[in-house]
PDB file of N, CA and C in Angstrom:
ATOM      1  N   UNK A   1     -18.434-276.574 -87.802  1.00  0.00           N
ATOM      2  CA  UNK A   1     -18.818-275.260 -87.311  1.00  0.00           C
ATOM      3  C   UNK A   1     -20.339-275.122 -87.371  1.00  0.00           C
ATOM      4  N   UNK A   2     -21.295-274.580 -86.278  1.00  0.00           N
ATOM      5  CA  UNK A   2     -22.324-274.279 -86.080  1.00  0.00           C
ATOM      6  C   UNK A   2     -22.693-273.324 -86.663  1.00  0.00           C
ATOM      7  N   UNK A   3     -23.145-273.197 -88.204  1.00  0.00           N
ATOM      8  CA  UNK A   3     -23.525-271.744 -88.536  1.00  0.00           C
ATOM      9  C   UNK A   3     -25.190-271.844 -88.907  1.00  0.00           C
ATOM     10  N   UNK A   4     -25.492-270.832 -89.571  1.00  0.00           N
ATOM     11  CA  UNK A   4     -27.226-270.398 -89.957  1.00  0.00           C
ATOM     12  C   UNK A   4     -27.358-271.653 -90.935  1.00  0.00           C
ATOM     13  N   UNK A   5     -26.038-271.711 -92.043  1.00  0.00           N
ATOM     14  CA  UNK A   5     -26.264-272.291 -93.015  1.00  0.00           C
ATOM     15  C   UNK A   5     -26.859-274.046 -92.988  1.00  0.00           C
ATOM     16  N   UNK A   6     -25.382-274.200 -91.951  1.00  0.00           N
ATOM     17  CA  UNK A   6     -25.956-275.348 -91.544  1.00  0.00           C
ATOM     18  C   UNK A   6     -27.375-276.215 -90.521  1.00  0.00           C
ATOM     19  N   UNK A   7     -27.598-275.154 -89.689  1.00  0.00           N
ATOM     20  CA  UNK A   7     -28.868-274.834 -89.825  1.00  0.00           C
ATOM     21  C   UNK A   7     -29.995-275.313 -90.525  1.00  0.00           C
ATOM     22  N   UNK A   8     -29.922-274.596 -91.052  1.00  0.00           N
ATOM     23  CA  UNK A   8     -31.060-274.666 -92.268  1.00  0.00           C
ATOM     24  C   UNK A   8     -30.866-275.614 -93.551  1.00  0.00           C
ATOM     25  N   UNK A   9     -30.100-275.898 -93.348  1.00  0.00           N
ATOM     26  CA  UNK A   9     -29.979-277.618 -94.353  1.00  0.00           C
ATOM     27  C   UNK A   9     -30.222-278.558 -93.619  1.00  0.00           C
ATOM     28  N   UNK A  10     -29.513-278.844 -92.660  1.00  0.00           N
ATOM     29  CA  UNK A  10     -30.230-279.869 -91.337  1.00  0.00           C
ATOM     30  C   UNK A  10     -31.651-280.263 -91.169  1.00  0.00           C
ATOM     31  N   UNK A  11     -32.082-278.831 -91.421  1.00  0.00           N
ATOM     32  CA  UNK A  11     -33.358-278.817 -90.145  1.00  0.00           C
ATOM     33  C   UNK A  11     -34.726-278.214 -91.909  1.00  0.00           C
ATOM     34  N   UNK A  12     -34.548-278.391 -93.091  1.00  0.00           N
ATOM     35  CA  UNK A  12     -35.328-277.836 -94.125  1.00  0.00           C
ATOM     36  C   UNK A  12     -34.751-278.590 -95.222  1.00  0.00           C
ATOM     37  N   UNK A  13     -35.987-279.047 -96.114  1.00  0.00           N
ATOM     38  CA  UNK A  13     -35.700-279.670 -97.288  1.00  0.00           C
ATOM     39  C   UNK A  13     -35.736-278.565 -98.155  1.00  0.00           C
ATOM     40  N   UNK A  14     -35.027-278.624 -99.567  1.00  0.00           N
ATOM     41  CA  UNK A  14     -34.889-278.094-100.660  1.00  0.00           C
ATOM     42  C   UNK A  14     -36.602-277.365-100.782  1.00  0.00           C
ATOM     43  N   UNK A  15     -37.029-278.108-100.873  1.00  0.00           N
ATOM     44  CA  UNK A  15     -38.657-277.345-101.019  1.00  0.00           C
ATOM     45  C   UNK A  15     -39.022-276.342-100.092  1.00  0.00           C
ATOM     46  N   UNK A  16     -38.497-276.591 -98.928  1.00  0.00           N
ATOM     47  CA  UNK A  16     -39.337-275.584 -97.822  1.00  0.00           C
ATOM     48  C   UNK A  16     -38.265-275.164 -97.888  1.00  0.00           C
ATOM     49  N   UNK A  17     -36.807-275.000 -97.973  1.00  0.00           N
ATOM     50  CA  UNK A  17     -36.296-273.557 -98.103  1.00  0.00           C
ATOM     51  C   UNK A  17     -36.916-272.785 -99.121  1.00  0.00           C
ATOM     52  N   UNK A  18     -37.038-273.305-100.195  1.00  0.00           N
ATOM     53  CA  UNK A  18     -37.956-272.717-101.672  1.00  0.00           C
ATOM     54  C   UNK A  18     -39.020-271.899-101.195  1.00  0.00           C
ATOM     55  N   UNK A  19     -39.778-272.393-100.224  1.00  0.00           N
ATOM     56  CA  UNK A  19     -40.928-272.025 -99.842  1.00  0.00           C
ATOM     57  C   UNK A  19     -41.091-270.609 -98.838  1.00  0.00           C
ATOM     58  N   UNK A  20     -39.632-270.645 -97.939  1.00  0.00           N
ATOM     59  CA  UNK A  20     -39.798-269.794 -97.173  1.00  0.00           C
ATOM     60  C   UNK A  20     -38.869-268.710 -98.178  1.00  0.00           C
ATOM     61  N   UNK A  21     -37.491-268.829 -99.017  1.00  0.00           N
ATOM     62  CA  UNK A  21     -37.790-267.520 -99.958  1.00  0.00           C
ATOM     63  C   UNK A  21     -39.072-267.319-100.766  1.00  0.00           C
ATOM     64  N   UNK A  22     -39.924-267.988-101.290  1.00  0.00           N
ATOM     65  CA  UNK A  22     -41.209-267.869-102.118  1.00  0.00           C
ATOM     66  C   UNK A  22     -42.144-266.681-101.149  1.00  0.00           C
ATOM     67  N   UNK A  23     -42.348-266.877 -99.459  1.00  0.00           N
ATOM     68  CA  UNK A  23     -43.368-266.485 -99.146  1.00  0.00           C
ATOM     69  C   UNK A  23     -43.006-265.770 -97.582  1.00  0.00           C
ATOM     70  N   UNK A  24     -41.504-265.839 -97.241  1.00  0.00           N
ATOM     71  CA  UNK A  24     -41.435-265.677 -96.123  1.00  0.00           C
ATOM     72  C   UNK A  24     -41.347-266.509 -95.085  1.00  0.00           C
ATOM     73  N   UNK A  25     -40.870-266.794 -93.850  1.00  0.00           N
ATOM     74  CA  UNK A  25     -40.791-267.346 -92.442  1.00  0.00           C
ATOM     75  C   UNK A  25     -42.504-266.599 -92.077  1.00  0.00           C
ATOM     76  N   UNK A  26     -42.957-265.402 -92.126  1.00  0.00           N
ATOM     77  CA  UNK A  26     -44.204-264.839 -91.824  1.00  0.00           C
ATOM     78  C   UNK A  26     -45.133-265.720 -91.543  1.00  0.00           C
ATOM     79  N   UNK A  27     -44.941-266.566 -93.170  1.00  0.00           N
ATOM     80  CA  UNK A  27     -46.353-266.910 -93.646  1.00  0.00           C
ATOM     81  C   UNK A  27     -46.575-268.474 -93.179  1.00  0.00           C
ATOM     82  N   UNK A  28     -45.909-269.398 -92.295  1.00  0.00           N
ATOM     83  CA  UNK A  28     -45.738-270.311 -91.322  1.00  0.00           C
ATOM     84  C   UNK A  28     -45.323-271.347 -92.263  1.00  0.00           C
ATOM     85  N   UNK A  29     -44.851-271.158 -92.963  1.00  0.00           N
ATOM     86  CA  UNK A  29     -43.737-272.094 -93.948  1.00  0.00           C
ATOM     87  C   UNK A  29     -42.551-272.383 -93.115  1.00  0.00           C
ATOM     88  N   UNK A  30     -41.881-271.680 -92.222  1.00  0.00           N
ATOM     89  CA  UNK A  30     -41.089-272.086 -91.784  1.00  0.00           C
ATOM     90  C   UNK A  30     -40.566-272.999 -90.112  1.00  0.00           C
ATOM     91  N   UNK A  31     -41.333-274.344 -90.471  1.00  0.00           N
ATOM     92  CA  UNK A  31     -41.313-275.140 -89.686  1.00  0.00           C
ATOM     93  C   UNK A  31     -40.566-275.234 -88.229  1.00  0.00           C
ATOM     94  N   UNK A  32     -39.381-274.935 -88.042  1.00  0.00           N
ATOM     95  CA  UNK A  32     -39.384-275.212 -86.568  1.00  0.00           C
ATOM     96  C   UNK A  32     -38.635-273.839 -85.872  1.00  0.00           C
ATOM     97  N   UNK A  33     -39.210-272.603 -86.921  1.00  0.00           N
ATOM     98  CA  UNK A  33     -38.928-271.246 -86.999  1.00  0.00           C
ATOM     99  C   UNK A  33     -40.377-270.403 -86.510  1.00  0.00           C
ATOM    100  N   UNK A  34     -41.529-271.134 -85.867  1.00  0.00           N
ATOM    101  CA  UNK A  34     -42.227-270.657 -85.933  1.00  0.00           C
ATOM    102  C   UNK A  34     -42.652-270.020 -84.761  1.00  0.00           C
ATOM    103  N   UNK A  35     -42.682-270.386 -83.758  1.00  0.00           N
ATOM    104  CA  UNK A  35     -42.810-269.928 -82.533  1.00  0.00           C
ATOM    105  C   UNK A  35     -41.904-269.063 -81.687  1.00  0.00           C
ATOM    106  N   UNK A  36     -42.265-268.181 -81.056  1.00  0.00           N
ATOM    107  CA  UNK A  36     -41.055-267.531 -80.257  1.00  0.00           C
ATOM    108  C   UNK A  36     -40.242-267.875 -79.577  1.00  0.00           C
ATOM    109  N   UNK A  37     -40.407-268.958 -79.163  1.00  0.00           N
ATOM    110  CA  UNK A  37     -39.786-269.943 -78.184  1.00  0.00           C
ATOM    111  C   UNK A  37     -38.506-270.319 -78.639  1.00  0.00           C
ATOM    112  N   UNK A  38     -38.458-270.788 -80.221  1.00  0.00           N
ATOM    113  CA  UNK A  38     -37.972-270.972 -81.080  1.00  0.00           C
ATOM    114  C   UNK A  38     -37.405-270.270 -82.041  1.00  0.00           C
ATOM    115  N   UNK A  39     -37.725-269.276 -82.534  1.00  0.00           N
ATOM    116  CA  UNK A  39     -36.751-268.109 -82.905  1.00  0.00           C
ATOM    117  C   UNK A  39     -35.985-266.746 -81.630  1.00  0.00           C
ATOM    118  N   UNK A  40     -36.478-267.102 -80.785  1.00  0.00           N
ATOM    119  CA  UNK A  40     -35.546-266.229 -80.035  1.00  0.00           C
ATOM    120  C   UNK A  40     -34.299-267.343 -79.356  1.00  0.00           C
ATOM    121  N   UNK A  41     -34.439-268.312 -79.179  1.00  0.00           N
ATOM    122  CA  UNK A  41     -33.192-269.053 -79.199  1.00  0.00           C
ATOM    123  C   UNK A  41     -32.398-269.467 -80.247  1.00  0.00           C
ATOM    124  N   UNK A  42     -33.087-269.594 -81.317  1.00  0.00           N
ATOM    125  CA  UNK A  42     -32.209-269.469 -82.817  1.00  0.00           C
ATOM    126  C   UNK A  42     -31.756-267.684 -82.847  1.00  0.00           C
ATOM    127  N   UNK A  43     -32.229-266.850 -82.443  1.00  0.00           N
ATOM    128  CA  UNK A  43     -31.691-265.322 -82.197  1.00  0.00           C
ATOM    129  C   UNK A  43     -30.133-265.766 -81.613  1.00  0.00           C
ATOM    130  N   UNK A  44     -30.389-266.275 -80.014  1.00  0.00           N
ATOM    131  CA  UNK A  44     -29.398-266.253 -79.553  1.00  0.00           C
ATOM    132  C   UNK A  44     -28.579-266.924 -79.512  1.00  0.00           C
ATOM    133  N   UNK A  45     -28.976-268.055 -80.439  1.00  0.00           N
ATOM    134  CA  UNK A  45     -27.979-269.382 -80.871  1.00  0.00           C
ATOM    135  C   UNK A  45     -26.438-268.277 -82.014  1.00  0.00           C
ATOM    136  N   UNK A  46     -27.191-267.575 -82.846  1.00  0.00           N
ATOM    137  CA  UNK A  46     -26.489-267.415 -84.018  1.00  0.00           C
ATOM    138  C   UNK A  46     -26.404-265.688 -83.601  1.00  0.00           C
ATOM    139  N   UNK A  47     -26.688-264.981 -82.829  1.00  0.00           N
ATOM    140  CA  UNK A  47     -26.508-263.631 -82.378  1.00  0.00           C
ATOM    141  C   UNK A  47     -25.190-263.001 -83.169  1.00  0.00           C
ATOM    142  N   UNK A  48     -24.264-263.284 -83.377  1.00  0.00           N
ATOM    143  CA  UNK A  48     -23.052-262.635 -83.886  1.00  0.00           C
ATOM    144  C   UNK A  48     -23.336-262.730 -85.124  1.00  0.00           C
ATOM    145  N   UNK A  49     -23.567-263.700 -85.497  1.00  0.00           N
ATOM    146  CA  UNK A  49     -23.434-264.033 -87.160  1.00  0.00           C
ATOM    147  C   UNK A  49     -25.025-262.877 -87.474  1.00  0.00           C
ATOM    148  N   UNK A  50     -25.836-263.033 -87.373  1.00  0.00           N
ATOM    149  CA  UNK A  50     -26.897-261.892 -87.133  1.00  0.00           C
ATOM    150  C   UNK A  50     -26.104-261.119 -87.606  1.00  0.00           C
ATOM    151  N   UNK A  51     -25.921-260.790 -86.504  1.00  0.00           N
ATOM    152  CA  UNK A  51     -25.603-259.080 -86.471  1.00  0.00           C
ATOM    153  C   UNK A  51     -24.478-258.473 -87.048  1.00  0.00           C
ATOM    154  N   UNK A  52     -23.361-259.874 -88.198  1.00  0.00           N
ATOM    155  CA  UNK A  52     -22.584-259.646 -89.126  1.00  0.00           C
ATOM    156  C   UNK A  52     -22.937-259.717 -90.370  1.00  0.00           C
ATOM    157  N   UNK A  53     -24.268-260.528 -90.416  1.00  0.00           N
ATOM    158  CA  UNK A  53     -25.043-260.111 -92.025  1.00  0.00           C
ATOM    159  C   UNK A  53     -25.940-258.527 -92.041  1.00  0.00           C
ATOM    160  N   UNK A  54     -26.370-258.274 -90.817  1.00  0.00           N
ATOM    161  CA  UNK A  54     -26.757-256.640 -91.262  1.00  0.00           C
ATOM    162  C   UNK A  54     -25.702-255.860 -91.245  1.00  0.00           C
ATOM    163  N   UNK A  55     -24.732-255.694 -90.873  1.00  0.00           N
ATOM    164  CA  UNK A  55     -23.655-254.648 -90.854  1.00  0.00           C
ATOM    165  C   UNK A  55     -22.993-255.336 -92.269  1.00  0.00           C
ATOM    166  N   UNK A  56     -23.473-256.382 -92.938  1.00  0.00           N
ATOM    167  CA  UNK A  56     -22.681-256.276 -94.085  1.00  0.00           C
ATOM    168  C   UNK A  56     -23.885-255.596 -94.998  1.00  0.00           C
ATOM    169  N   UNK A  57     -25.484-256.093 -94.755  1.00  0.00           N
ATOM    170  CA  UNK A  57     -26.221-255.457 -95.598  1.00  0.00           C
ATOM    171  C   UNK A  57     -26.202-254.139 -95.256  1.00  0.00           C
ATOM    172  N   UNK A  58     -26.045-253.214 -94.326  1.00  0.00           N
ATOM    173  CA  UNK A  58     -25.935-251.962 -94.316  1.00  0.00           C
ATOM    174  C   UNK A  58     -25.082-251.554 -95.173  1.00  0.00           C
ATOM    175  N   UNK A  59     -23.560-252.011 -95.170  1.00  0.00           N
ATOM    176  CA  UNK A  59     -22.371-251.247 -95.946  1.00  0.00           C
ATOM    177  C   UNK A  59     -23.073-251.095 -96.980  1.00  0.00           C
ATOM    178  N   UNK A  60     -23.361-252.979 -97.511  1.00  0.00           N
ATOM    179  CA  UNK A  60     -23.813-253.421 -99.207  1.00  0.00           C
ATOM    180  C   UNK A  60     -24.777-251.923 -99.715  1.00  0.00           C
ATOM    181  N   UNK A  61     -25.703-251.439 -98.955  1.00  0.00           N
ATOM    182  CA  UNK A  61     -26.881-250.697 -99.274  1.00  0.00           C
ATOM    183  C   UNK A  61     -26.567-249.462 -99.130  1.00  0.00           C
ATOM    184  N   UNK A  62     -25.781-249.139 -98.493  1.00  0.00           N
ATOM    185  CA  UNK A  62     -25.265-247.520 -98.035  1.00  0.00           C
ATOM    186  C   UNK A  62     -26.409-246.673 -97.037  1.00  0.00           C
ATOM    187  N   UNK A  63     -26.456-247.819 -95.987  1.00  0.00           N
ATOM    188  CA  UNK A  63     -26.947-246.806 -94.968  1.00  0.00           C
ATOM    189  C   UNK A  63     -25.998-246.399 -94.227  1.00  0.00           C
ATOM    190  N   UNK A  64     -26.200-245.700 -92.951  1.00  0.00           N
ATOM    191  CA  UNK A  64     -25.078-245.281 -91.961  1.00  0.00           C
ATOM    192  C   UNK A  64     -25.294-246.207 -90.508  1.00  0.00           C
ATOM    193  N   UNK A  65     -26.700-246.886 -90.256  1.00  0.00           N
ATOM    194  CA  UNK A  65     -26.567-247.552 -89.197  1.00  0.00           C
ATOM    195  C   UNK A  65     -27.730-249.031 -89.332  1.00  0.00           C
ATOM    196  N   UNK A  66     -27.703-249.901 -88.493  1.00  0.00           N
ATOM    197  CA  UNK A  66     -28.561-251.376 -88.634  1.00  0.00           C
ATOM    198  C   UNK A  66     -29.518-250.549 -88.327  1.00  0.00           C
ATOM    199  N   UNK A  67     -29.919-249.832 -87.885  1.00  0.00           N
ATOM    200  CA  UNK A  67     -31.564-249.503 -87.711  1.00  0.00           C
ATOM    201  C   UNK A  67     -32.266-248.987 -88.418  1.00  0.00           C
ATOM    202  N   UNK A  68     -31.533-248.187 -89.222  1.00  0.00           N
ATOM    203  CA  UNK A  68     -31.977-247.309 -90.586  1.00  0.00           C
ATOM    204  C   UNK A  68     -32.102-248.209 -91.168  1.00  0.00           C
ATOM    205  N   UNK A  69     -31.723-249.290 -91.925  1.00  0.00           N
ATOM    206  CA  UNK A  69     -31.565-250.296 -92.412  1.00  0.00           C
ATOM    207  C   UNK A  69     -32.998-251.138 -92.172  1.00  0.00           C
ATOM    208  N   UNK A  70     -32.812-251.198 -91.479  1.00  0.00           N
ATOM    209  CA  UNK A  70     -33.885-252.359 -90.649  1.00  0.00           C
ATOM    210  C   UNK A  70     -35.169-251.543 -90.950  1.00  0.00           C
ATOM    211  N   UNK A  71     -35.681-250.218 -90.498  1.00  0.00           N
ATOM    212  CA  UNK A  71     -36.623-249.726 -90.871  1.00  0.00           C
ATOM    213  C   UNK A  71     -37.440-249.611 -92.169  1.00  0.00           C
ATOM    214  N   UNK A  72     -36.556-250.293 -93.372  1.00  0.00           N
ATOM    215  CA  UNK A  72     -36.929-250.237 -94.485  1.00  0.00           C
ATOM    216  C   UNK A  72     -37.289-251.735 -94.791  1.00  0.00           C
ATOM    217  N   UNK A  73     -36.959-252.675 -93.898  1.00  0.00           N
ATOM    218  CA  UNK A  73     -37.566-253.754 -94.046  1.00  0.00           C
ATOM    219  C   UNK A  73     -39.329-254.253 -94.004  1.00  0.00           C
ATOM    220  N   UNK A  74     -39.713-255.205 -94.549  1.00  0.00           N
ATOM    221  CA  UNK A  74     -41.340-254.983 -93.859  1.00  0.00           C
ATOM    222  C   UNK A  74     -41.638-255.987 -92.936  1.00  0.00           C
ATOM    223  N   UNK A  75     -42.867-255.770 -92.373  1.00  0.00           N
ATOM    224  CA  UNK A  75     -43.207-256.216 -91.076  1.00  0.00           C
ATOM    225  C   UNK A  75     -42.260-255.543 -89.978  1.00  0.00           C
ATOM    226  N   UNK A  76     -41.622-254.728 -89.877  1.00  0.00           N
ATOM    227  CA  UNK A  76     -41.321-254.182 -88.353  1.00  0.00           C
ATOM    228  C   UNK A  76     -42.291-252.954 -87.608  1.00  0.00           C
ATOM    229  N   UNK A  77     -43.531-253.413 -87.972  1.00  0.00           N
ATOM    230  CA  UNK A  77     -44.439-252.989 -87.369  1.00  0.00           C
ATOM    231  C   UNK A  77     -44.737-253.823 -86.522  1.00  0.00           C
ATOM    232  N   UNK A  78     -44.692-254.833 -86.423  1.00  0.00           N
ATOM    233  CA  UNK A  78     -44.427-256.416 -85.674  1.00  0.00           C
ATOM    234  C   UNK A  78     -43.725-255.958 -84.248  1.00  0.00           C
ATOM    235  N   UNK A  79     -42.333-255.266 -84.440  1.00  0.00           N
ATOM    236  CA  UNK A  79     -41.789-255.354 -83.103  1.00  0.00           C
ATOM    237  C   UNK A  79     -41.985-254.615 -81.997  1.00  0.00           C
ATOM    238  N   UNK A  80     -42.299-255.262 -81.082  1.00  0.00           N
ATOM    239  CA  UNK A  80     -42.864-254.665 -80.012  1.00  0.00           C
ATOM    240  C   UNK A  80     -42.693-254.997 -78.655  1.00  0.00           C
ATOM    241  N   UNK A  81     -41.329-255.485 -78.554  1.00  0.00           N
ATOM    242  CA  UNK A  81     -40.525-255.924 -77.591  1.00  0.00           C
ATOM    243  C   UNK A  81     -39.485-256.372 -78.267  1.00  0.00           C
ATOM    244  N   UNK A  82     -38.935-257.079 -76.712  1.00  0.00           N
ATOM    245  CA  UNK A  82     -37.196-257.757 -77.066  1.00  0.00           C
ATOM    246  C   UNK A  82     -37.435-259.135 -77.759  1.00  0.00           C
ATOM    247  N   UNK A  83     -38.383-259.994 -77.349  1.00  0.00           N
ATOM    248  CA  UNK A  83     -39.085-261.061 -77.899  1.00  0.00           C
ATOM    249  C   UNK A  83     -39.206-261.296 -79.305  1.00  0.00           C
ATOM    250  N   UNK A  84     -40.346-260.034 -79.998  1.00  0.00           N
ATOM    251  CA  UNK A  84     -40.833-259.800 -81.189  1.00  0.00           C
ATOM    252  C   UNK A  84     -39.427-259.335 -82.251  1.00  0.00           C
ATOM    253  N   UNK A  85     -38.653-258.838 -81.485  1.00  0.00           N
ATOM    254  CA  UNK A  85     -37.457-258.100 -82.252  1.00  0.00           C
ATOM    255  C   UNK A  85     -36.503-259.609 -82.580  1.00  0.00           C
ATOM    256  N   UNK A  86     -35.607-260.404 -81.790  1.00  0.00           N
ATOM    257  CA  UNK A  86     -35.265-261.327 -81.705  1.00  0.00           C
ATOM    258  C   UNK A  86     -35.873-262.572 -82.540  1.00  0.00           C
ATOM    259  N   UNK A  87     -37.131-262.132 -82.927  1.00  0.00           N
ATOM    260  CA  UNK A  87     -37.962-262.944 -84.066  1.00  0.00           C
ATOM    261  C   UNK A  87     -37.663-262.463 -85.315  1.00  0.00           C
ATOM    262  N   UNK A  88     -37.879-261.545 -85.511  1.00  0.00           N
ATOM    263  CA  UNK A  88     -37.767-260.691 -86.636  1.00  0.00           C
ATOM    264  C   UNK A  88     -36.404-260.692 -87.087  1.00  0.00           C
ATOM    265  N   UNK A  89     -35.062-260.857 -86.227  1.00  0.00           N
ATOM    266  CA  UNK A  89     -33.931-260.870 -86.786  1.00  0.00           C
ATOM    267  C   UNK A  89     -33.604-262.223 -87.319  1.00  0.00           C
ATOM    268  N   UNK A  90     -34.562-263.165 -86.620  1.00  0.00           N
ATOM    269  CA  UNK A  90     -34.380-264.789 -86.547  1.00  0.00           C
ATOM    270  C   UNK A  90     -34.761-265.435 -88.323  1.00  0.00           C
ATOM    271  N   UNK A  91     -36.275-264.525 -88.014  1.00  0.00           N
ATOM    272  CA  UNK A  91     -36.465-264.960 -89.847  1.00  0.00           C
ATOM    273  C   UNK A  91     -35.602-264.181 -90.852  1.00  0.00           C
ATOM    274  N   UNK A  92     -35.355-262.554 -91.035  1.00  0.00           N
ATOM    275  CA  UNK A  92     -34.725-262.449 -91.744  1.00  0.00           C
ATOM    276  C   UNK A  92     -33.357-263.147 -91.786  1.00  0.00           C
ATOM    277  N   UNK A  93     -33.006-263.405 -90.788  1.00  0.00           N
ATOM    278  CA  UNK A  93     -31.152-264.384 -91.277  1.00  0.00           C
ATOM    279  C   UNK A  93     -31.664-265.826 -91.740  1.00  0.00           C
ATOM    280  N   UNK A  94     -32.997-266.490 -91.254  1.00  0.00           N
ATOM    281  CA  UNK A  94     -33.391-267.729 -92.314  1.00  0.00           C
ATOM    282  C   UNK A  94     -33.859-267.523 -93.306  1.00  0.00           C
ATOM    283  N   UNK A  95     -34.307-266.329 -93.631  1.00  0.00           N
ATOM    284  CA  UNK A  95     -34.569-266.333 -95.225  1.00  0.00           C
ATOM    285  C   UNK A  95     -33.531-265.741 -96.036  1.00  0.00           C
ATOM    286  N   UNK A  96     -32.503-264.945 -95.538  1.00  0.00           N
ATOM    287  CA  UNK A  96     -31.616-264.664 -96.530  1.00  0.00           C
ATOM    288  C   UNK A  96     -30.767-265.508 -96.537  1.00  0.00           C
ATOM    289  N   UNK A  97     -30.400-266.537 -95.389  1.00  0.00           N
ATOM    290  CA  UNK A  97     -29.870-267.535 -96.222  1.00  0.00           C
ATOM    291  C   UNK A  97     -30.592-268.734 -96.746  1.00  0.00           C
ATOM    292  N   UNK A  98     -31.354-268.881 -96.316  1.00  0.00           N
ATOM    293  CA  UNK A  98     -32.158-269.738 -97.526  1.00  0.00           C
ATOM    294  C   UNK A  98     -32.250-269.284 -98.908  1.00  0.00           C
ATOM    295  N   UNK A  99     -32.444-267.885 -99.485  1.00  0.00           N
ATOM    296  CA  UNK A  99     -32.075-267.727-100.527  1.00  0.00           C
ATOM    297  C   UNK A  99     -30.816-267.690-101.037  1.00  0.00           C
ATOM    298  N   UNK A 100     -29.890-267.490-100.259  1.00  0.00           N
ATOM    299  CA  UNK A 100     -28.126-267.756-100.553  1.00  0.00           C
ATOM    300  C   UNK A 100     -28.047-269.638-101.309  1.00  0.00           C
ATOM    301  N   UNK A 101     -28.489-270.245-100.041  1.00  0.00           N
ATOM    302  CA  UNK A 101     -28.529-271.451-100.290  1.00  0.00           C
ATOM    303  C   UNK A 101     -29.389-271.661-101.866  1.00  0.00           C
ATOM    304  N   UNK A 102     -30.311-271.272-101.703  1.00  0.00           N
ATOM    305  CA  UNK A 102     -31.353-271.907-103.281  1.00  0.00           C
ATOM    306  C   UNK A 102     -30.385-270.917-104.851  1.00  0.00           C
ATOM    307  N   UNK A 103     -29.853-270.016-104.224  1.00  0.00           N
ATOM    308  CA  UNK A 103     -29.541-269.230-105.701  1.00  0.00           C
ATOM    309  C   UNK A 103     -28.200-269.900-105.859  1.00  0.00           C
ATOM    310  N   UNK A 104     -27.363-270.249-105.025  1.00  0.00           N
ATOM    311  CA  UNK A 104     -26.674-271.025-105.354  1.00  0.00           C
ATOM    312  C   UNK A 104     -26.766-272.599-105.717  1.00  0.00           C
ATOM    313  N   UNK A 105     -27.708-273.159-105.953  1.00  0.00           N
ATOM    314  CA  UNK A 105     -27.946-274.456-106.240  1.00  0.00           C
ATOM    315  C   UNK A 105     -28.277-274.242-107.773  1.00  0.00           C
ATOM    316  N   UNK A 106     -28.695-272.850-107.609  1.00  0.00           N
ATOM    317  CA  UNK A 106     -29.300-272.363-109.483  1.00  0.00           C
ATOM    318  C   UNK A 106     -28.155-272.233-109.848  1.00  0.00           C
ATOM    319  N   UNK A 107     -27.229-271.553-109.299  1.00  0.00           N
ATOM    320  CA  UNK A 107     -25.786-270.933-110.284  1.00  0.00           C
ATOM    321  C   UNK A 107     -25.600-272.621-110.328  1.00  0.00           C
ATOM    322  N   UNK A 108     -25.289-273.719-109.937  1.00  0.00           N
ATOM    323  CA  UNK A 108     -24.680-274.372-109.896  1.00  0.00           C
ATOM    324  C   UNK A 108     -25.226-275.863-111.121  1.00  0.00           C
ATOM    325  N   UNK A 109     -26.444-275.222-110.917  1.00  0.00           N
ATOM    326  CA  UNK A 109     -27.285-276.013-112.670  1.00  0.00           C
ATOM    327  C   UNK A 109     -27.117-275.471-113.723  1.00  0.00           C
ATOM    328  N   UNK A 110     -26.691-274.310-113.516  1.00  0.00           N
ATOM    329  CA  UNK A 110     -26.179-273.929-114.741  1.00  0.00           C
ATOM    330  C   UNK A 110     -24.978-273.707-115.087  1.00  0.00           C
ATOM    331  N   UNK A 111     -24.161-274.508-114.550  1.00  0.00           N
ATOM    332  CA  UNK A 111     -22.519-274.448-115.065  1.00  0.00           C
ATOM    333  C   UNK A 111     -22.362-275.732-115.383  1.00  0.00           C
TER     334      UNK A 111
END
């Protein structure tokens, strides 16, 4: 199955996932996440799954909709089209699972 997760194990070593929870996709740590070209087709590669991790972080948080939600994120001063938006959803689903991925490698040193 084609998911984010796999993804990002494929395509990122243990360190540079480290790196992009440490500092962000922003901060050009995240290698073949960097260009628009490239996160808006990783947008539309993984579009569902997207848009099933914010409707789970909405419930998780107790907002009432993804946009309320989203507004409390930072950098969405950034979006400023369909382009810029499609980026912005691209890194947050590689960095939250990159941190899924790294915190589970921790739970898993310590058992």
């Amino acid at each position: 199955m084609n998911t984010i997760k796999k993804y990002m194990l494929d395509n990122y070593t243990n360190d540079e996932l480290k790196d992009i929870v440490a500092h962000g996709c922003i901060s050009g740590c995240a290698g073949t996440l960097i260009y628009y070209k490239d996160t808006v087709s990783f947008y539309e590669n993984y579009e569902n799954e997207i848009w099933g991790m914010l409707n789970n972080d909405m419930e998780e948080q107790g907002y009432n909709s993804v946009f309320e939600l989203l507004v409390n994120f930072n950098h969405t001063w950034q979006v400023k089209c369909g382009d810029t938006f499609k980026n912005f959803l691209a890194w947050y689903a590689a960095e939250k699972v990159a941190k899924e991925i790294i915190d589970n490698q921790d739970e898993e040193c310590e058992e």
